[in-house]
C-alpha atoms as a PDB file:
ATOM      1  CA  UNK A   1     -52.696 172.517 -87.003  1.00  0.00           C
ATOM      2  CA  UNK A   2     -51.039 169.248 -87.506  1.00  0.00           C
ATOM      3  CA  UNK A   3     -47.354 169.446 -89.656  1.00  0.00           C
ATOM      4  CA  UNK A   4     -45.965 166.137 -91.017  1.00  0.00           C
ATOM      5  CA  UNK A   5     -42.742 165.968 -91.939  1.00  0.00           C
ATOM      6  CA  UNK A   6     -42.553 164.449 -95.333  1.00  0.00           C
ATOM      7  CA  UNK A   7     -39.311 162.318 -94.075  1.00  0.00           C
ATOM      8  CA  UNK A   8     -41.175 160.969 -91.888  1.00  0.00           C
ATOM      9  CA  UNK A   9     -44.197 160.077 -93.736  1.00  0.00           C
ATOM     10  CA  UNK A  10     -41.827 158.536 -96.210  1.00  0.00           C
ATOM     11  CA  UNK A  11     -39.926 156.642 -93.693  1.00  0.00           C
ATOM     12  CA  UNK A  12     -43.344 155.043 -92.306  1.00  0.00           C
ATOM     13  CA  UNK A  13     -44.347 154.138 -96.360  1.00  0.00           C
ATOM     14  CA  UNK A  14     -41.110 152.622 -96.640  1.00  0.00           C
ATOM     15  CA  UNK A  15     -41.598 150.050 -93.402  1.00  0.00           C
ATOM     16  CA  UNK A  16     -45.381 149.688 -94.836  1.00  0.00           C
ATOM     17  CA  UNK A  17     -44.187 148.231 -97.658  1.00  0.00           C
ATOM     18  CA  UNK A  18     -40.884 146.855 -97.111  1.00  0.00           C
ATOM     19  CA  UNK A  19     -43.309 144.552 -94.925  1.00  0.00           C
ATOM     20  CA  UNK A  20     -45.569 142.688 -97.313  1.00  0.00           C
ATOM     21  CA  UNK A  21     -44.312 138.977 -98.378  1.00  0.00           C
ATOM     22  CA  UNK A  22     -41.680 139.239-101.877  1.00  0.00           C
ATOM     23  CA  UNK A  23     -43.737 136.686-103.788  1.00  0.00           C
ATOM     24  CA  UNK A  24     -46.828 138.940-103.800  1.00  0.00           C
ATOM     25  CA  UNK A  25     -44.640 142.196-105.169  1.00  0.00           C
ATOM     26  CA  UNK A  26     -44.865 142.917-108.984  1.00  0.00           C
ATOM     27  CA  UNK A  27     -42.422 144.617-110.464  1.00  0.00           C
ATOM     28  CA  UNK A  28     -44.682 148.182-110.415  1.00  0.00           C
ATOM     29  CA  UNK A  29     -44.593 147.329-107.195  1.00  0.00           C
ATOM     30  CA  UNK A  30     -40.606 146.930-106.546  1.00  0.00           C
ATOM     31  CA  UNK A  31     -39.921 149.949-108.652  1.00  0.00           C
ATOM     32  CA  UNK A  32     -42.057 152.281-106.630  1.00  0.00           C
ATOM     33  CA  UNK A  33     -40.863 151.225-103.332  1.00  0.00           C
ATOM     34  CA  UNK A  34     -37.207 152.206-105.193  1.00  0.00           C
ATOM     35  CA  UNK A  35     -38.148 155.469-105.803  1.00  0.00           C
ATOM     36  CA  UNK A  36     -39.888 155.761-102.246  1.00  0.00           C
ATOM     37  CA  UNK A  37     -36.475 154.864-100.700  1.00  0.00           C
ATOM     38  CA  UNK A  38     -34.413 156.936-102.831  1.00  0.00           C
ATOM     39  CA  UNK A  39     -37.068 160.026-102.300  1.00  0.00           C
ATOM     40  CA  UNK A  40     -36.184 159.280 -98.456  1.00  0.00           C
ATOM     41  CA  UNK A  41     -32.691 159.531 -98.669  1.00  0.00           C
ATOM     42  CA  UNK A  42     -32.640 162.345-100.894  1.00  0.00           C
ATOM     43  CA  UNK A  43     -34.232 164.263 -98.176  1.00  0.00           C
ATOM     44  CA  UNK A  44     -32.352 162.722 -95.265  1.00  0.00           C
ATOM     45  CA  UNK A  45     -28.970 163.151 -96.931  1.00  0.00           C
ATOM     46  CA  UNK A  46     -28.452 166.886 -96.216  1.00  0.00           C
ATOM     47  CA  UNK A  47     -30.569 166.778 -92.191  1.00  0.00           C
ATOM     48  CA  UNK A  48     -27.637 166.070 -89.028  1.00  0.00           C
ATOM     49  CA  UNK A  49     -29.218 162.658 -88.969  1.00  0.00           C
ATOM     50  CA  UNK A  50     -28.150 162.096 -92.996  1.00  0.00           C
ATOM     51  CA  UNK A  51     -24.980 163.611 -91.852  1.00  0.00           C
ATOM     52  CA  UNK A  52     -24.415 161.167 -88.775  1.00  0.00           C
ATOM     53  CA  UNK A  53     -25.418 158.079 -90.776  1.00  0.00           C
ATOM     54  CA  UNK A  54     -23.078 159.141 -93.347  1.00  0.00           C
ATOM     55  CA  UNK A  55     -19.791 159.555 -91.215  1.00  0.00           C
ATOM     56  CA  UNK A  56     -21.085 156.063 -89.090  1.00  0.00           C
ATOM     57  CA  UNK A  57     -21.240 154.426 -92.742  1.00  0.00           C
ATOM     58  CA  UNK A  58     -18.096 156.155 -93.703  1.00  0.00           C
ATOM     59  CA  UNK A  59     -15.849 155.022 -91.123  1.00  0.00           C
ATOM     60  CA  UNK A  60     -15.961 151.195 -92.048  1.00  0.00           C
ATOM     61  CA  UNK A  61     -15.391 152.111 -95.164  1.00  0.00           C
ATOM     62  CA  UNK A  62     -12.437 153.955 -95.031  1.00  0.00           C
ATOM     63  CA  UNK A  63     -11.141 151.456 -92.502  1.00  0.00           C
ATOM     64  CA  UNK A  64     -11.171 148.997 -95.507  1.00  0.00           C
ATOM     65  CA  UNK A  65      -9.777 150.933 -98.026  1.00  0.00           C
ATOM     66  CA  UNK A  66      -6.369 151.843 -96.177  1.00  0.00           C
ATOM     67  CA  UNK A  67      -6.584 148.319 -95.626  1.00  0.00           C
ATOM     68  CA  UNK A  68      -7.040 146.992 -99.360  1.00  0.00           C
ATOM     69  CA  UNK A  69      -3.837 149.532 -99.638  1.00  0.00           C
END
C-alpha cells in the first residue's frame, strides 16, 4: 500500500502553483495558494526539518538584532 505524506503532497501543490504566470492568477486563486502554504508550514513547523529551518532562519536574525542594539 502506497502512504503519502500530506507534507509532501502539499509541498509538490505549492511548486504546481507557485509556477503558473502572476497575470493569469485571480485573487481565489492567490488566496488559496496562501492557505496551501500556510497548511505546509503548519505541518512542517513542529518535524526536525521545521526545526532546522527555524534555527538556520533564526540565526540571521538574531545576528541583526544585537546589532540594531
Amino acid at each position: 500500500m502506497l502512504t503519502i505524506n500530506v507534507a509532501v503532497l502539499l509541498a509538490v501543490i505549492v511548486v504546481l502553483r507557485l509556477r503558473r504566470r502572476t497575470e493569469v492568477r485571480s485573487r481565489r486563486d492567490e488566496r488559496l495558494t496562501v492557505v496551501t502554504v500556510l497548511a505546509l508550514g503548519v505541518l512542517l513547523a513542529p518535524t526536525p526539518v521545521g526545526q532546522g529551518i527555524l534555527h538556520i532562519l533564526g540565526e540571521p536574525v538574531g545576528g541583526v538584532a544585537q546589532a540594531s542594539r
